[in-house]
N, C-alpha and C. Protein backbone atom coordinates (compact mmCIF):
# COMPACT_ATOMS: atom_id res chain seq x y z
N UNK A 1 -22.82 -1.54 -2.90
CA UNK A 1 -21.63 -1.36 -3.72
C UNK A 1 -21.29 -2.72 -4.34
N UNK A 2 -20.78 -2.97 -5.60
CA UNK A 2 -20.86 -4.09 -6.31
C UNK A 2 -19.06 -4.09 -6.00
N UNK A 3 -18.93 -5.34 -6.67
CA UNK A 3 -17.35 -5.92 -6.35
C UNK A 3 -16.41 -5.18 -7.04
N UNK A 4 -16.79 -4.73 -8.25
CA UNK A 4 -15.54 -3.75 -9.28
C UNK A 4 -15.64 -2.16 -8.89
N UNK A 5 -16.60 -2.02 -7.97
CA UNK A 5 -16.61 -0.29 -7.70
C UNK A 5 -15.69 -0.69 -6.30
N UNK A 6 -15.77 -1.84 -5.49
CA UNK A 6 -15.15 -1.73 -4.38
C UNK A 6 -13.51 -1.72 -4.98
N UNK A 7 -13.10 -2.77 -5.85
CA UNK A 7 -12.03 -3.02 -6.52
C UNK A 7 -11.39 -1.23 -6.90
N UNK A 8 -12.00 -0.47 -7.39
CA UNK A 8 -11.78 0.49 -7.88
C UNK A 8 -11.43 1.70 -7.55
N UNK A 9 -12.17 1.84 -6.11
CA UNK A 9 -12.16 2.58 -4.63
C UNK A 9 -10.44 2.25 -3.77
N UNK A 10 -9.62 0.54 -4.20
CA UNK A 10 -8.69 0.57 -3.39
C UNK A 10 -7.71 1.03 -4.42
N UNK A 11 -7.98 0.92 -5.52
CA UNK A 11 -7.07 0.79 -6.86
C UNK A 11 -7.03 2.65 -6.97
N UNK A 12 -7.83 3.16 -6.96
CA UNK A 12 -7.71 4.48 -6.80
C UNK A 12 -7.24 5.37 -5.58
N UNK A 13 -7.49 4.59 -4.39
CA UNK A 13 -6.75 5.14 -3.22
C UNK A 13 -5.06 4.99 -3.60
N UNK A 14 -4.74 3.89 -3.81
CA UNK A 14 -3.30 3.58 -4.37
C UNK A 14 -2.63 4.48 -5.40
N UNK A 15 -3.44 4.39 -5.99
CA UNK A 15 -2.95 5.53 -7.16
C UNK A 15 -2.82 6.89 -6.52
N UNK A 16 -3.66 7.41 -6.05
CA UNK A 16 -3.26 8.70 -5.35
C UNK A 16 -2.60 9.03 -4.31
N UNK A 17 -1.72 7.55 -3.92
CA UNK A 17 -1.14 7.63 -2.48
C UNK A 17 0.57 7.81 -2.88
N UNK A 18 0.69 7.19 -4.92
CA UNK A 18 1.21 6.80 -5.36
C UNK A 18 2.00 8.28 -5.81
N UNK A 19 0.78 9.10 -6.17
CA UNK A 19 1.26 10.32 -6.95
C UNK A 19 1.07 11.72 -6.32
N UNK A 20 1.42 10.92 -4.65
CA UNK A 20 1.36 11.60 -3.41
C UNK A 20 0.24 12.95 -3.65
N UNK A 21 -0.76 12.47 -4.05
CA UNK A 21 -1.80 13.58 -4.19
C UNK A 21 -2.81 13.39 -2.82
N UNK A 22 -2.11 13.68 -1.41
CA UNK A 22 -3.14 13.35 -0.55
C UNK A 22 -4.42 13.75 -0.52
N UNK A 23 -5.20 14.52 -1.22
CA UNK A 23 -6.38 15.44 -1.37
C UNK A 23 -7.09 13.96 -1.83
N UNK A 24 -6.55 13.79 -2.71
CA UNK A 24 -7.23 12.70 -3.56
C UNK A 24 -7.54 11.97 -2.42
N UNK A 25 -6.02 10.87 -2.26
CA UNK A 25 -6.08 9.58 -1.38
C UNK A 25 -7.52 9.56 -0.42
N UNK A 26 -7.19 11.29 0.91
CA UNK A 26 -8.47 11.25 1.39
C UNK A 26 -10.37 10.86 1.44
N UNK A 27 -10.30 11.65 0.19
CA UNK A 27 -11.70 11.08 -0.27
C UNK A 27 -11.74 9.51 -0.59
N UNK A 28 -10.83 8.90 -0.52
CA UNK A 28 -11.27 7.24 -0.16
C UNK A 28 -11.51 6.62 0.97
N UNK A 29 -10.89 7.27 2.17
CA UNK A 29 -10.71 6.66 3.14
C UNK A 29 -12.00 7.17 3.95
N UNK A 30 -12.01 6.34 4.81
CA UNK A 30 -13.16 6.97 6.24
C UNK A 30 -12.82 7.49 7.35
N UNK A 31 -13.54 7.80 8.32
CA UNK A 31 -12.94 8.67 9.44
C UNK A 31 -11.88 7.37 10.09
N UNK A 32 -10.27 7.75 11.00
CA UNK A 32 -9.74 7.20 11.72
C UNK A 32 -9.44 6.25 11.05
N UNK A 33 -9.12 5.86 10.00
CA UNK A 33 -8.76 4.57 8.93
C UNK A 33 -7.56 3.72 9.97
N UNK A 34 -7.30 2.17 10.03
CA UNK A 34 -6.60 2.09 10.83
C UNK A 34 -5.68 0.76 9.92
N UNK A 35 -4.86 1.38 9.84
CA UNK A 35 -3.38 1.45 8.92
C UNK A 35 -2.29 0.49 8.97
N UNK A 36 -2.10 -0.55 8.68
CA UNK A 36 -1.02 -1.30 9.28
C UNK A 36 -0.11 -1.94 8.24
N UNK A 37 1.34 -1.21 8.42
CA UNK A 37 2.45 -2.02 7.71
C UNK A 37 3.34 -2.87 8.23
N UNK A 38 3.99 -3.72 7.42
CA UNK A 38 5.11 -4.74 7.44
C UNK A 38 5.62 -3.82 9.22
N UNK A 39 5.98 -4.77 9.92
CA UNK A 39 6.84 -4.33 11.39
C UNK A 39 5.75 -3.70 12.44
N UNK A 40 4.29 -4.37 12.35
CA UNK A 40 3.43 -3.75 13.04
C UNK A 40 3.70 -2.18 12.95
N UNK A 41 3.50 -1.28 11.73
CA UNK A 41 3.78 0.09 12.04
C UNK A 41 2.35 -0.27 11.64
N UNK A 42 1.34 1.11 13.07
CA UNK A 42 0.13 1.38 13.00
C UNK A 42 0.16 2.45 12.97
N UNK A 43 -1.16 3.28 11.27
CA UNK A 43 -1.05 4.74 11.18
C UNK A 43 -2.33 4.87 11.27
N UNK A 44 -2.75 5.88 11.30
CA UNK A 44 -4.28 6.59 11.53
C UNK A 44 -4.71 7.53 10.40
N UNK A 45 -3.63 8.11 9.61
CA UNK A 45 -3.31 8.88 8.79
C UNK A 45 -2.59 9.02 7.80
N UNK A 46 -2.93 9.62 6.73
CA UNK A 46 -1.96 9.39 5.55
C UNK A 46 -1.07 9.74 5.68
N UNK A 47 -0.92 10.92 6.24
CA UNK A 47 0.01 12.36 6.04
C UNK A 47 1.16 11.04 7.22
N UNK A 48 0.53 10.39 8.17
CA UNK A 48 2.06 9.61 8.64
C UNK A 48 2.56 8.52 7.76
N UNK A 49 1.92 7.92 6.82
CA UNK A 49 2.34 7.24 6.11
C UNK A 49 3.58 7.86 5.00
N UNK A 50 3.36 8.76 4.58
CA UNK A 50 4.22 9.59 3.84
C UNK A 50 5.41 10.07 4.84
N UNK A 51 5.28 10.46 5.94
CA UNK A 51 6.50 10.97 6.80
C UNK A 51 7.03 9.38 7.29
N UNK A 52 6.53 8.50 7.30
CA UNK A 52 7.10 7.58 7.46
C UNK A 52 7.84 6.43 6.45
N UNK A 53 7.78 6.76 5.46
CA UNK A 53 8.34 6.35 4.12
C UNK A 53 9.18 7.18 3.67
N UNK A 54 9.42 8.35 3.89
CA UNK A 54 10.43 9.17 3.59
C UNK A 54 11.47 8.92 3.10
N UNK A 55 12.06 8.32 4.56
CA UNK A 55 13.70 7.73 4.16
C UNK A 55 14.03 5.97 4.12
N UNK A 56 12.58 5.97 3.39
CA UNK A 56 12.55 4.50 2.99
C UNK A 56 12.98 4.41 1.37
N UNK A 57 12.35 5.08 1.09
CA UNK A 57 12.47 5.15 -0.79
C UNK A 57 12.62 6.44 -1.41
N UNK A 58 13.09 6.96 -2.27
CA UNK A 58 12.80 7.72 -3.13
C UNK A 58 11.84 7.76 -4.06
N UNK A 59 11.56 6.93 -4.83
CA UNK A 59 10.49 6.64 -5.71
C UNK A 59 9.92 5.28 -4.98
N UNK A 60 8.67 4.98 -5.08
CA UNK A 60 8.19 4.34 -5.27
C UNK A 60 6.62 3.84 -5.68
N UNK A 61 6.70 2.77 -6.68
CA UNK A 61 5.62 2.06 -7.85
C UNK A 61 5.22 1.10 -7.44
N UNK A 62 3.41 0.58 -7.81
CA UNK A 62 3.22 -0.53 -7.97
C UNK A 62 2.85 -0.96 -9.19
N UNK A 63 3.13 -2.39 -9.91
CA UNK A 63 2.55 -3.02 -10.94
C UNK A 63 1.62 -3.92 -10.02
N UNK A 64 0.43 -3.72 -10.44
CA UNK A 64 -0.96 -4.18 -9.86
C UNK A 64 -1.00 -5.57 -11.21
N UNK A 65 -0.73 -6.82 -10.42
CA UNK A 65 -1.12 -7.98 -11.27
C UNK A 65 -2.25 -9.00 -10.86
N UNK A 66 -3.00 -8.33 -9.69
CA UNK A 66 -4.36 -9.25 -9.14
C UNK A 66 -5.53 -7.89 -8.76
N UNK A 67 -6.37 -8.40 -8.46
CA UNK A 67 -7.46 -7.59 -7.91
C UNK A 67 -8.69 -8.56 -7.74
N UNK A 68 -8.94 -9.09 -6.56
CA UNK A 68 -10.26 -9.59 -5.78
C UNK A 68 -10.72 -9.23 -4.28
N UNK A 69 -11.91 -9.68 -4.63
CA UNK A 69 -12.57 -8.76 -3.53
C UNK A 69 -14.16 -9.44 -3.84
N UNK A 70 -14.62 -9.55 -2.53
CA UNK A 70 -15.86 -10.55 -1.56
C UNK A 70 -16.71 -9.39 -0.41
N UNK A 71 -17.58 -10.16 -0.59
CA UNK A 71 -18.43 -9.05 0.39
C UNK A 71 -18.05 -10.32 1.84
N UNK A 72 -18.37 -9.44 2.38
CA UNK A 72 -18.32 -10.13 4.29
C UNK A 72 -19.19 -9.37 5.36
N UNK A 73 -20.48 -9.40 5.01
CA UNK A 73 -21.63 -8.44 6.14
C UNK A 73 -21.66 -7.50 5.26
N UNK A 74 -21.53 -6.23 5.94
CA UNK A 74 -21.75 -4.67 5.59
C UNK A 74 -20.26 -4.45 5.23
N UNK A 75 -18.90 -5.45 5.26
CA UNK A 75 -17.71 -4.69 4.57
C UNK A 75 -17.54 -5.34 3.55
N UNK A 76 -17.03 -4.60 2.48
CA UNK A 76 -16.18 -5.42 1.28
C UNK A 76 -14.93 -6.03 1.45
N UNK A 77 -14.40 -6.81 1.26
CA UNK A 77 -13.08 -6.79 1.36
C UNK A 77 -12.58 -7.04 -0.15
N UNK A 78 -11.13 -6.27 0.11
CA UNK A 78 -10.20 -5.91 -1.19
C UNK A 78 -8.98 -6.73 -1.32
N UNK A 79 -8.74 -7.55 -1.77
CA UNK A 79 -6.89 -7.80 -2.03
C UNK A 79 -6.54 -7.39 -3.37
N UNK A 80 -5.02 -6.19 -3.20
CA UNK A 80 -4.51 -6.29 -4.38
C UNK A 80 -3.05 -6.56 -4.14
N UNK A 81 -2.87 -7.27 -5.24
CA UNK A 81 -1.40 -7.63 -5.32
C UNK A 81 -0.11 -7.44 -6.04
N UNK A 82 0.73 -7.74 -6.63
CA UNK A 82 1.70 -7.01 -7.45
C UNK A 82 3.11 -7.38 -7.27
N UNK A 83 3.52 -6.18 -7.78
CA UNK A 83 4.99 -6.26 -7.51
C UNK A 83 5.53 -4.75 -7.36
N UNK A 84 6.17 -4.19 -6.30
CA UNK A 84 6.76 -3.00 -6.07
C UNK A 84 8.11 -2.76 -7.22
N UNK A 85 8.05 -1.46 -7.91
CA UNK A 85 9.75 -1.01 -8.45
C UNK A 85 9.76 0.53 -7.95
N UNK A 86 10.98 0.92 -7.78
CA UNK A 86 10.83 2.44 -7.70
C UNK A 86 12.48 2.58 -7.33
N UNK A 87 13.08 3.56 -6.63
CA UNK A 87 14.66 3.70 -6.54
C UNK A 87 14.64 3.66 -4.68
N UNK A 88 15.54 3.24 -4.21
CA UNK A 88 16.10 3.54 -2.83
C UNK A 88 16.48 4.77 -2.65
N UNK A 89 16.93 5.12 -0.82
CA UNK A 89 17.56 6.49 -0.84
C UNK A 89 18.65 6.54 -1.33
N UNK A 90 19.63 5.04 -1.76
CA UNK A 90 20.96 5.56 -2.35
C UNK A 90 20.75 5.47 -4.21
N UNK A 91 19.83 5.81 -4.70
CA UNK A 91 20.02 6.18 -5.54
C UNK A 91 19.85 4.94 -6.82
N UNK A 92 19.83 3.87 -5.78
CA UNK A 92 19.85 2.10 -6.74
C UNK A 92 17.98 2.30 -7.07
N UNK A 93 18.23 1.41 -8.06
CA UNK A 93 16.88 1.11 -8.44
C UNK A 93 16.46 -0.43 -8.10
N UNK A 94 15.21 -0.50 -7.91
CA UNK A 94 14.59 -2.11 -7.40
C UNK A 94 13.39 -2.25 -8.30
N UNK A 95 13.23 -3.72 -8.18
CA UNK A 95 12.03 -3.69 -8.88
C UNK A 95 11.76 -5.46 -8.50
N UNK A 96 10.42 -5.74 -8.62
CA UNK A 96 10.11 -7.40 -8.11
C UNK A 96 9.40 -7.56 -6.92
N UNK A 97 9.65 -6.82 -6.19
CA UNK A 97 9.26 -6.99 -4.85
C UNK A 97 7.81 -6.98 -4.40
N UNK A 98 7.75 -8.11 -4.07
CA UNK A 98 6.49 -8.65 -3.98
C UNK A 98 5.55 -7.64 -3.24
N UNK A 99 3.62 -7.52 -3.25
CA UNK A 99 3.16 -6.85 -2.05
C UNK A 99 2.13 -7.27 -2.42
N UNK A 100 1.39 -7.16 -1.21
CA UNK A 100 -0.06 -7.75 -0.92
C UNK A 100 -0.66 -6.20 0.13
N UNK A 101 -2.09 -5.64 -0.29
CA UNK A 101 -2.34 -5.02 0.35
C UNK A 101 -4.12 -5.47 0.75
N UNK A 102 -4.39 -5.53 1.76
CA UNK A 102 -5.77 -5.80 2.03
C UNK A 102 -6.28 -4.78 2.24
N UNK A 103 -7.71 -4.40 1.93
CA UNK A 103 -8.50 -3.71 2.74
C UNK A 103 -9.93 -3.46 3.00
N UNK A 104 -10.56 -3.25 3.98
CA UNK A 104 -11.79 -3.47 4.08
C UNK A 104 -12.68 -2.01 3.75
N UNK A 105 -13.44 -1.85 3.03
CA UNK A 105 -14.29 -1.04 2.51
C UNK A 105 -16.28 -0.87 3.09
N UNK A 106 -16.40 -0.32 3.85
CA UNK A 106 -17.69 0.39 4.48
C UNK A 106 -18.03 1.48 3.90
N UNK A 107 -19.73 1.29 3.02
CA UNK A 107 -20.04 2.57 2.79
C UNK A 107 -19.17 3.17 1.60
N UNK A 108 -18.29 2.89 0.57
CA UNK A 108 -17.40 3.43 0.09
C UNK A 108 -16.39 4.01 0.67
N UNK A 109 -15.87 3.84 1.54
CA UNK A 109 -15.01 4.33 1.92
C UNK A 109 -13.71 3.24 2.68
N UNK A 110 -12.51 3.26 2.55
CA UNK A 110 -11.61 2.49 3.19
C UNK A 110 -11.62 2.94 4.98
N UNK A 111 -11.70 1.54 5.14
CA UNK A 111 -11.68 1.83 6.81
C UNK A 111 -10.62 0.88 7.69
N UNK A 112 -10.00 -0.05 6.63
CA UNK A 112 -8.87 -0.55 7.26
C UNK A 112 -7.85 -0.80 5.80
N UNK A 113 -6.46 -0.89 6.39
CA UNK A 113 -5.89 -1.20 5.11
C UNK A 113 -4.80 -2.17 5.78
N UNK A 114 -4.33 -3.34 5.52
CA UNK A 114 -2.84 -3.92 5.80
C UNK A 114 -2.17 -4.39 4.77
N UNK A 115 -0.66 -3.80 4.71
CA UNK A 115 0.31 -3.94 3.23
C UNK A 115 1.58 -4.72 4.06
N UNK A 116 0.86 -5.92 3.05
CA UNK A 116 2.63 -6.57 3.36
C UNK A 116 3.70 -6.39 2.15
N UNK A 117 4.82 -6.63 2.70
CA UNK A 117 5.67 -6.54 0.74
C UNK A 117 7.14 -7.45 1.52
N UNK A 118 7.77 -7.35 0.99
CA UNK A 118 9.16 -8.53 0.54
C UNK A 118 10.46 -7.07 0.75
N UNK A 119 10.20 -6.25 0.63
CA UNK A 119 11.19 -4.85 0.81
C UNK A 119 12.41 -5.06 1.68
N UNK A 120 11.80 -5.10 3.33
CA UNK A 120 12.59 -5.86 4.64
C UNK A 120 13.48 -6.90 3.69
N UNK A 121 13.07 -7.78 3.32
CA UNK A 121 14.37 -9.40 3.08
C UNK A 121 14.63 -8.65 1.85
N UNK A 122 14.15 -7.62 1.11
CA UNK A 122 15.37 -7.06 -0.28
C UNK A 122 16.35 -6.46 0.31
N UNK A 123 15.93 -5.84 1.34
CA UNK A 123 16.99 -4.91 2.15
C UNK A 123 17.95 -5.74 2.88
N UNK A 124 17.77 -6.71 3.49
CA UNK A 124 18.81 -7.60 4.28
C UNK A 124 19.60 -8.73 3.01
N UNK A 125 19.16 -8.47 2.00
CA UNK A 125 19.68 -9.78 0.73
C UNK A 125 20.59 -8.55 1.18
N UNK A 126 20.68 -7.66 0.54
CA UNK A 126 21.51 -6.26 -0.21
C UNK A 126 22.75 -5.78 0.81
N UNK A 127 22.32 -5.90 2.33
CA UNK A 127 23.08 -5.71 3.09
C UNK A 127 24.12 -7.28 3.23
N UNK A 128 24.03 -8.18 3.30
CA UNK A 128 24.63 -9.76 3.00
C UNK A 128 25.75 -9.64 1.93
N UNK A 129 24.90 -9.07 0.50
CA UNK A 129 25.78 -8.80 -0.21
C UNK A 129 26.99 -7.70 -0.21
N UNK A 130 26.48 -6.63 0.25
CA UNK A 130 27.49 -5.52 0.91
C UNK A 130 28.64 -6.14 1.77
N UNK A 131 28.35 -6.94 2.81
CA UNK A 131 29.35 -7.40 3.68
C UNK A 131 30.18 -8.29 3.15
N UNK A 132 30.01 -9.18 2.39
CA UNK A 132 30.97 -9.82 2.22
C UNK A 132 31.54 -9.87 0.99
C-alpha cells in the first residue's frame, strides 16, 4: 500500500464516521480495532463510539488541514489533523478546536486509531465564563 492510499483509507474512515454511515466506516477498519479518546476512553467498536458521543455534541465536523503518513514494518502510520466545528447539546455552535487523530493501518485496514482534540479545555473555558 503506497502512502496516499493509506492517507485515503483514514480520510475516508472519517468521513463516514462523520456522516454516521457506519456500514461505510466498517469496511475500513479491521477485526477488534482498538480505539482510544481524549480521557483514556477505550472502544473496540464504532457503534460505542457513536453511543458515546451522543451527549457530547449535536453536530459534529472536521476541517482536515494536514495529512502524513510513513511506513513503520508491515503498519502504515496516519496523522490527520485539523480543526473541529459543529454545535453542542445546548444548541451553541463551536468551531477551532484543535484535533489530531493517529492511526495505524495493516493490510488496508485500520487497526488502531488515537484522537486527541482541545474540546475538554473549550468546555472548561465556557464553564469559567458561565460562572463568573
Amino acid at each position: 500500500m503506497n502512502l496516499d492510499e493509506a492517507k485515503e483509507i483514514a480520510v475516508g474512515y472519517l468521513d463516514a464516521m462523520e456522516r454516521r454511515d457506519l456500514d461505510a466506516a466498517r469496511a475500513f477498519i479491521g477485526d477488534d480495532p482498538q480505539i482510544t479518546f481524549p480521557g483514556s476512553r477505550h472502544f473496540t467498536d464504532i457503534e460505542q463510539i457513536v453511543r458515546n458521543s451522543g451527549g457530547r455534541y449535536n453536530v459534529i465536523r472536521k476541517s482536515i488541514e494536514r495529512r502524513d503518513a510513513w511506513p513503520d514494518g508491515d503498519t502504515t502510520v496516519v496523522f490527520i489533523s485539523g480543526t473541529l466545528f459543529g454545535e453542542w447539546p445546548d444548541g451553541s455552535a463551536f468551531e477551532g478546536i484543535r484535533f489530531i487523530d493517529r492511526f495505524e493501518i495493516v493490510n488496508r485496514r485500520i487497526v488502531r486509531q488515537e484522537v486527541w482534540n482541545d474540546s475538554g479545555e473549550r468546555l472548561l473555558a465556557m464553564q469559567r465564563e458561565a460562572a463568573e
